[in-house]
C-alpha atoms as a PDB file:
ATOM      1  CA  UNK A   1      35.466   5.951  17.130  1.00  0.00           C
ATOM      2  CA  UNK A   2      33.204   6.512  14.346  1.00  0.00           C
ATOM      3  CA  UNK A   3      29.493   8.130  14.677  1.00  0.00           C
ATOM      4  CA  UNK A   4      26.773   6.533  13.546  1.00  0.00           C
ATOM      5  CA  UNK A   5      26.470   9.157  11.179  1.00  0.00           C
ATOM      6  CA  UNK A   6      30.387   9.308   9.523  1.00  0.00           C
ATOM      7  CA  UNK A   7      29.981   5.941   9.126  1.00  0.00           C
ATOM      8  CA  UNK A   8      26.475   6.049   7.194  1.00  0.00           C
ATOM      9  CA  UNK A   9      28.042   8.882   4.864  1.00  0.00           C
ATOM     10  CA  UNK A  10      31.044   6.511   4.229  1.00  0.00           C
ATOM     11  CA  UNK A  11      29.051   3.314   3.585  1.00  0.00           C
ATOM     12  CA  UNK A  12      26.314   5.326   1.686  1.00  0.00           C
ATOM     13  CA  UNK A  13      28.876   7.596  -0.384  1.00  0.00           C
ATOM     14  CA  UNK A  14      30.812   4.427  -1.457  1.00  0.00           C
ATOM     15  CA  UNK A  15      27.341   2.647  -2.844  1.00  0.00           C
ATOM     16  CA  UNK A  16      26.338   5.639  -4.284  1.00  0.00           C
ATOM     17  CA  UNK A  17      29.833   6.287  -5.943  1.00  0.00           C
ATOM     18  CA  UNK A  18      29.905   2.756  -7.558  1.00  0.00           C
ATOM     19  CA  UNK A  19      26.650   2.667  -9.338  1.00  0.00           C
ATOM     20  CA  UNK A  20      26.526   5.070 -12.166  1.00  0.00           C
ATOM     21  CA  UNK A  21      24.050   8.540 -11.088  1.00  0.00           C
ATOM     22  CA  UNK A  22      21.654   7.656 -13.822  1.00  0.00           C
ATOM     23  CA  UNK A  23      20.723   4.243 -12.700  1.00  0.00           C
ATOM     24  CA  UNK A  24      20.482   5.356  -9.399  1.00  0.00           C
ATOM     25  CA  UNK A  25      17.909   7.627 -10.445  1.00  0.00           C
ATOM     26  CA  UNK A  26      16.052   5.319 -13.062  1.00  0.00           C
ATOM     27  CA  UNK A  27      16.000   2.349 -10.138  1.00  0.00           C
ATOM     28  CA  UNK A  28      14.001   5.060  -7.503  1.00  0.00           C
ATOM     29  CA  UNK A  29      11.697   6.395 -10.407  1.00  0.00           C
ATOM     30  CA  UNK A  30      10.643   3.400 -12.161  1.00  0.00           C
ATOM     31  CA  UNK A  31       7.487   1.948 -11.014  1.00  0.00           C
ATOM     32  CA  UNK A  32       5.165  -0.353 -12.604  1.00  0.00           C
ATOM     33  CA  UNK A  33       2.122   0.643 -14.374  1.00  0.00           C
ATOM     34  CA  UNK A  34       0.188  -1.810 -12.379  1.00  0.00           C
ATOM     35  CA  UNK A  35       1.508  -0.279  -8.467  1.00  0.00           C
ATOM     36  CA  UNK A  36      -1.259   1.848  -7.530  1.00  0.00           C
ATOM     37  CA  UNK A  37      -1.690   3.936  -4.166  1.00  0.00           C
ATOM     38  CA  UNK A  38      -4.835   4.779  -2.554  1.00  0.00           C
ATOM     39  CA  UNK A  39      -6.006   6.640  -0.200  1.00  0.00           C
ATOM     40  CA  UNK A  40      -9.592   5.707   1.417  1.00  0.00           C
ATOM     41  CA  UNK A  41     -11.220   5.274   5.315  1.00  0.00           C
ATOM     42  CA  UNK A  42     -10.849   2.490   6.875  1.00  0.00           C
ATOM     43  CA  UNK A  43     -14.835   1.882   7.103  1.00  0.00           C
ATOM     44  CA  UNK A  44     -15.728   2.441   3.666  1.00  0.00           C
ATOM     45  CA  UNK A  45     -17.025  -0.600   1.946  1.00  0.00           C
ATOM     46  CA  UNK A  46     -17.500   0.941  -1.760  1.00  0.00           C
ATOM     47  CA  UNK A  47     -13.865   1.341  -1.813  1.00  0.00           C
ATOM     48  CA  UNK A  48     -12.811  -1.649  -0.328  1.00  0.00           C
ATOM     49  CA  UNK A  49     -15.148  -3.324  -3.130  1.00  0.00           C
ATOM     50  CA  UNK A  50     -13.364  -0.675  -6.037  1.00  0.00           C
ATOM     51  CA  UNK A  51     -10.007  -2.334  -4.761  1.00  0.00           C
ATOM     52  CA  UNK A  52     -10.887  -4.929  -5.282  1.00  0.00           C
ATOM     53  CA  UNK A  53     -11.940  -4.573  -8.804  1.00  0.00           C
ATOM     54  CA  UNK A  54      -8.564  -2.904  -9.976  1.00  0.00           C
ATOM     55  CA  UNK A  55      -6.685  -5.998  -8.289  1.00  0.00           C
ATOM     56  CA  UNK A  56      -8.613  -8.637 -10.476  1.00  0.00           C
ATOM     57  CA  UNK A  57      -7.530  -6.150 -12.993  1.00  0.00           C
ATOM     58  CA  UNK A  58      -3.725  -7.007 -12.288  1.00  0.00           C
ATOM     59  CA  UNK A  59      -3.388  -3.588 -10.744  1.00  0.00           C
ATOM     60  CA  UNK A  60      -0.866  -3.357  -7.249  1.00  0.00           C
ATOM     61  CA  UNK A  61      -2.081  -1.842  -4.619  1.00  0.00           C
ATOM     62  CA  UNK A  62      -0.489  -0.098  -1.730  1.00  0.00           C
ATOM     63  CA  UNK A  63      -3.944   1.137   0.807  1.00  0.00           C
ATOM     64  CA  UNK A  64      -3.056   3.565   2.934  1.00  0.00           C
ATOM     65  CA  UNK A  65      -6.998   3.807   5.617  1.00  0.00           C
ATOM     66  CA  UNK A  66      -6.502   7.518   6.842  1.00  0.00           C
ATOM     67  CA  UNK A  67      -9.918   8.626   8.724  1.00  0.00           C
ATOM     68  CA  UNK A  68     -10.296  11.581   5.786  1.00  0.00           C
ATOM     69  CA  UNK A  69      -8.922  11.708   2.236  1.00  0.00           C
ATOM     70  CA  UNK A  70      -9.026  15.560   1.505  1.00  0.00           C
ATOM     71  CA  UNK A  71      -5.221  16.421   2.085  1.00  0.00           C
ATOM     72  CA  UNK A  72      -4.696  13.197  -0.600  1.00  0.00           C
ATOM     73  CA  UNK A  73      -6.704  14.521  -2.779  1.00  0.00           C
ATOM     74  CA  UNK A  74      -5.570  17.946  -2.551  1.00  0.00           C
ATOM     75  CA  UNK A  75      -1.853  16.656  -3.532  1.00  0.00           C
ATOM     76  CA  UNK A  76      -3.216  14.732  -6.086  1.00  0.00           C
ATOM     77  CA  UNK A  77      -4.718  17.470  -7.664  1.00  0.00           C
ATOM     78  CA  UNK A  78      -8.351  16.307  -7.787  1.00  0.00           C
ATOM     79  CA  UNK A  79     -10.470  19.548  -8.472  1.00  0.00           C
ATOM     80  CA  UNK A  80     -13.104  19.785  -5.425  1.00  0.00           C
ATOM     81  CA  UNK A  81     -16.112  19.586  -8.082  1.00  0.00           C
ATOM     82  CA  UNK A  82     -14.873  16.217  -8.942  1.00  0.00           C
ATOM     83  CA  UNK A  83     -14.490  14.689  -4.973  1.00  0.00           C
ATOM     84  CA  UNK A  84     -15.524  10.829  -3.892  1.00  0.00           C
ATOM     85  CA  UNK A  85     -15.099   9.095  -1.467  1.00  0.00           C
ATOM     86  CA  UNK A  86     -11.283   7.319  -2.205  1.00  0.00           C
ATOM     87  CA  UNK A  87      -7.915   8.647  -3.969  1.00  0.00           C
ATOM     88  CA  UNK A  88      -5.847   7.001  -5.507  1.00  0.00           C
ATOM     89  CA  UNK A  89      -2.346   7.617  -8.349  1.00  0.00           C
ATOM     90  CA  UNK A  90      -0.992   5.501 -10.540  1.00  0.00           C
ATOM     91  CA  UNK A  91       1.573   6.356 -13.565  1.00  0.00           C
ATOM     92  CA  UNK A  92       1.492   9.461 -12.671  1.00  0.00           C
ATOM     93  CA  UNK A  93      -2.683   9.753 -12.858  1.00  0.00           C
ATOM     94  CA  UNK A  94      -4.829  11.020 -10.089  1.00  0.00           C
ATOM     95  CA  UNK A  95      -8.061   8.916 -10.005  1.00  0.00           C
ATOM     96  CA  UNK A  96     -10.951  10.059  -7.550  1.00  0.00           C
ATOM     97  CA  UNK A  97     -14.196   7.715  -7.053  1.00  0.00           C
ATOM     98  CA  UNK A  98     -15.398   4.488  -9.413  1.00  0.00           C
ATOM     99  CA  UNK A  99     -13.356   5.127 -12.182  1.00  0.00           C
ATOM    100  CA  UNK A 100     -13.120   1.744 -14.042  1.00  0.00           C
ATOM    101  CA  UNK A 101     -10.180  -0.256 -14.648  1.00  0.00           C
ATOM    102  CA  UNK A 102      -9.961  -0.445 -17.933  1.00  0.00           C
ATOM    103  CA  UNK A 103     -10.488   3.587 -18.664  1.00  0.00           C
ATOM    104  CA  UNK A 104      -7.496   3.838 -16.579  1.00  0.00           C
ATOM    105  CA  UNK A 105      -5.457   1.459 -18.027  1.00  0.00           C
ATOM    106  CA  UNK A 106      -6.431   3.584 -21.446  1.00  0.00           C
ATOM    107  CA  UNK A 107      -5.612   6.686 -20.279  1.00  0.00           C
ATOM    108  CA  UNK A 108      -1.978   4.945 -19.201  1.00  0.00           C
ATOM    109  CA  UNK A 109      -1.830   3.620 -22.586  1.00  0.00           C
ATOM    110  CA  UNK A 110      -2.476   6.241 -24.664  1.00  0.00           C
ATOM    111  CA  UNK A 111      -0.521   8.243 -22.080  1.00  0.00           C
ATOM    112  CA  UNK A 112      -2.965  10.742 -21.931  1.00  0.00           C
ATOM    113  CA  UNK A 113      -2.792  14.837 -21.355  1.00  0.00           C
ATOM    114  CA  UNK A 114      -4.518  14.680 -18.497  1.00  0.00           C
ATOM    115  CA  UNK A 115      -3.481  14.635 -14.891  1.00  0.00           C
ATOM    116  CA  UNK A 116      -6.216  12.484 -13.853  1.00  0.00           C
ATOM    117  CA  UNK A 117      -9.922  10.628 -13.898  1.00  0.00           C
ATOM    118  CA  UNK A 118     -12.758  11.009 -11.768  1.00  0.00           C
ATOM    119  CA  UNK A 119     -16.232   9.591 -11.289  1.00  0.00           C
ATOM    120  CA  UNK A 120     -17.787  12.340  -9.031  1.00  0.00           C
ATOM    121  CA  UNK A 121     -20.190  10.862  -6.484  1.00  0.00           C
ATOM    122  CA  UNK A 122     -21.144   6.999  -6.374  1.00  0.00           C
ATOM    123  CA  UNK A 123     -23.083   6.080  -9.320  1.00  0.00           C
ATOM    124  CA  UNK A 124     -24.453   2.765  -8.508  1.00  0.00           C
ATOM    125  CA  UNK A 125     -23.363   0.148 -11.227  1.00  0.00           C
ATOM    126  CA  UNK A 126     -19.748   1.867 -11.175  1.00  0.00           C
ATOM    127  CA  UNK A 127     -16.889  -0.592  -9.809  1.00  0.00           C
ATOM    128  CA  UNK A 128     -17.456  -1.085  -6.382  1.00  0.00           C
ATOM    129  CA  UNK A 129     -21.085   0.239  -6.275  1.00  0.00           C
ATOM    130  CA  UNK A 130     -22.814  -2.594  -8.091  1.00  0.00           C
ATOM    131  CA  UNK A 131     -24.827  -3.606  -5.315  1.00  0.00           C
ATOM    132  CA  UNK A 132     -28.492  -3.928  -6.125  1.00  0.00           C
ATOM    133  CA  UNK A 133     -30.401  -3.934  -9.587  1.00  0.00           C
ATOM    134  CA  UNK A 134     -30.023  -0.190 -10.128  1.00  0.00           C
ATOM    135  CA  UNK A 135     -27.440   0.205 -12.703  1.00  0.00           C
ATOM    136  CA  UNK A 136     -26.941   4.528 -13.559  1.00  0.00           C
ATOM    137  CA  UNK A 137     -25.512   6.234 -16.804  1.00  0.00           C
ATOM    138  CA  UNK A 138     -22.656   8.233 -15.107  1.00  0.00           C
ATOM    139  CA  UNK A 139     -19.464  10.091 -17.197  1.00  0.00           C
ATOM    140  CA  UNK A 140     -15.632   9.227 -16.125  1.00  0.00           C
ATOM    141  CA  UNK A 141     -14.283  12.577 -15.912  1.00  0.00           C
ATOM    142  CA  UNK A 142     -10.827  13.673 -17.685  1.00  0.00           C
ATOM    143  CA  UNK A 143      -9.167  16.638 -15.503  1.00  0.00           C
ATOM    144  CA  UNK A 144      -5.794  18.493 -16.230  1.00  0.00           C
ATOM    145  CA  UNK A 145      -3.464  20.130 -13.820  1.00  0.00           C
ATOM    146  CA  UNK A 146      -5.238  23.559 -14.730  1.00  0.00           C
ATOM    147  CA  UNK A 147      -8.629  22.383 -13.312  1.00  0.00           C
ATOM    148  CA  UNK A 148     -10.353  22.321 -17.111  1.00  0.00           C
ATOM    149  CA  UNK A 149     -12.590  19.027 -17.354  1.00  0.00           C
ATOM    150  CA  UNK A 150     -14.185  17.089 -19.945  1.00  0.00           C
ATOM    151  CA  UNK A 151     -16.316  13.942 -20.662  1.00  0.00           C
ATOM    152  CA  UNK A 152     -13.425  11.021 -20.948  1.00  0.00           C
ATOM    153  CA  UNK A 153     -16.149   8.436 -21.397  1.00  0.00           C
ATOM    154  CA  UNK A 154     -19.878   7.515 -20.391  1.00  0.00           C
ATOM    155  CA  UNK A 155     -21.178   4.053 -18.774  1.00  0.00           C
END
């Protein structure tokens, strides 16, 4: 009798054997541009509202509500002076906070050096935080894998 296992190696080898290795690969790599995962708390309504905003601006996303976000960030690569309240990567960018749509469909576009974007804090008027009349200047922040920063844009 065959195990459950012999038989997963045979029926597994054999698929794996008649597709070439490099489509394989490409099929488990490629992603869209537009699939994006975050990582927020279940309760938080800023970032249920900043979902929102990247899905009316055709972005995918896959929510994962975990009660705290610092391991995600952490992995992401998010420097600690840059922290909000939600995580999130898409095309291989870290984003961290408000950052808005269409700086990080730039940044994926121009395929950018960096490894990510952040909007530190919760700057009302950002997406997600537009609640009230109180609209604040804030900077998007550009980070690299190093830690250095810099000014990606202003709003």
């Amino acid at each position: 009798m065959t195990s459950r296992r012999d038989w997963l190696k045979l029926t597994l080898g054999g698929l794996v054997a008649a597709v070439p290795a490099g489509a394989v690969l490409a099929a488990v790599a490629q992603k869209s541009d537009d699939d994006i995962e975050i990582w927020k708390t279940p309760t938080c309504g800023c970032c249920h509202l900043w979902v929102e905003h990247m899905k009316a601006a055709g972005f995918k996303p896959t929510i994962h509500d975990v009660p705290d976000t610092t391991q995600y960030r952490a992995k992401a690569g998010v420097p600690s002076s840059l922290e909000s309240c939600h995580t999130a990567v898409v095309a291989g960018f870290a984003l961290e906070g408000h950052v808005p749509a269409d700086l990080v469909r730039r940044a994926i576009k121009e395929r950018a050096k960096i490894a990510g974007l952040a909007v530190p804090g919760m700057p009302m008027g950002s997406p997600g935080m537009e609640q009230g009349t109180r609209k604040d200047r804030y900077d998007v922040i550009a980070f690299t894998k190093d830690g250095k920063t810099s000014a990606y844009a202003t709003r």
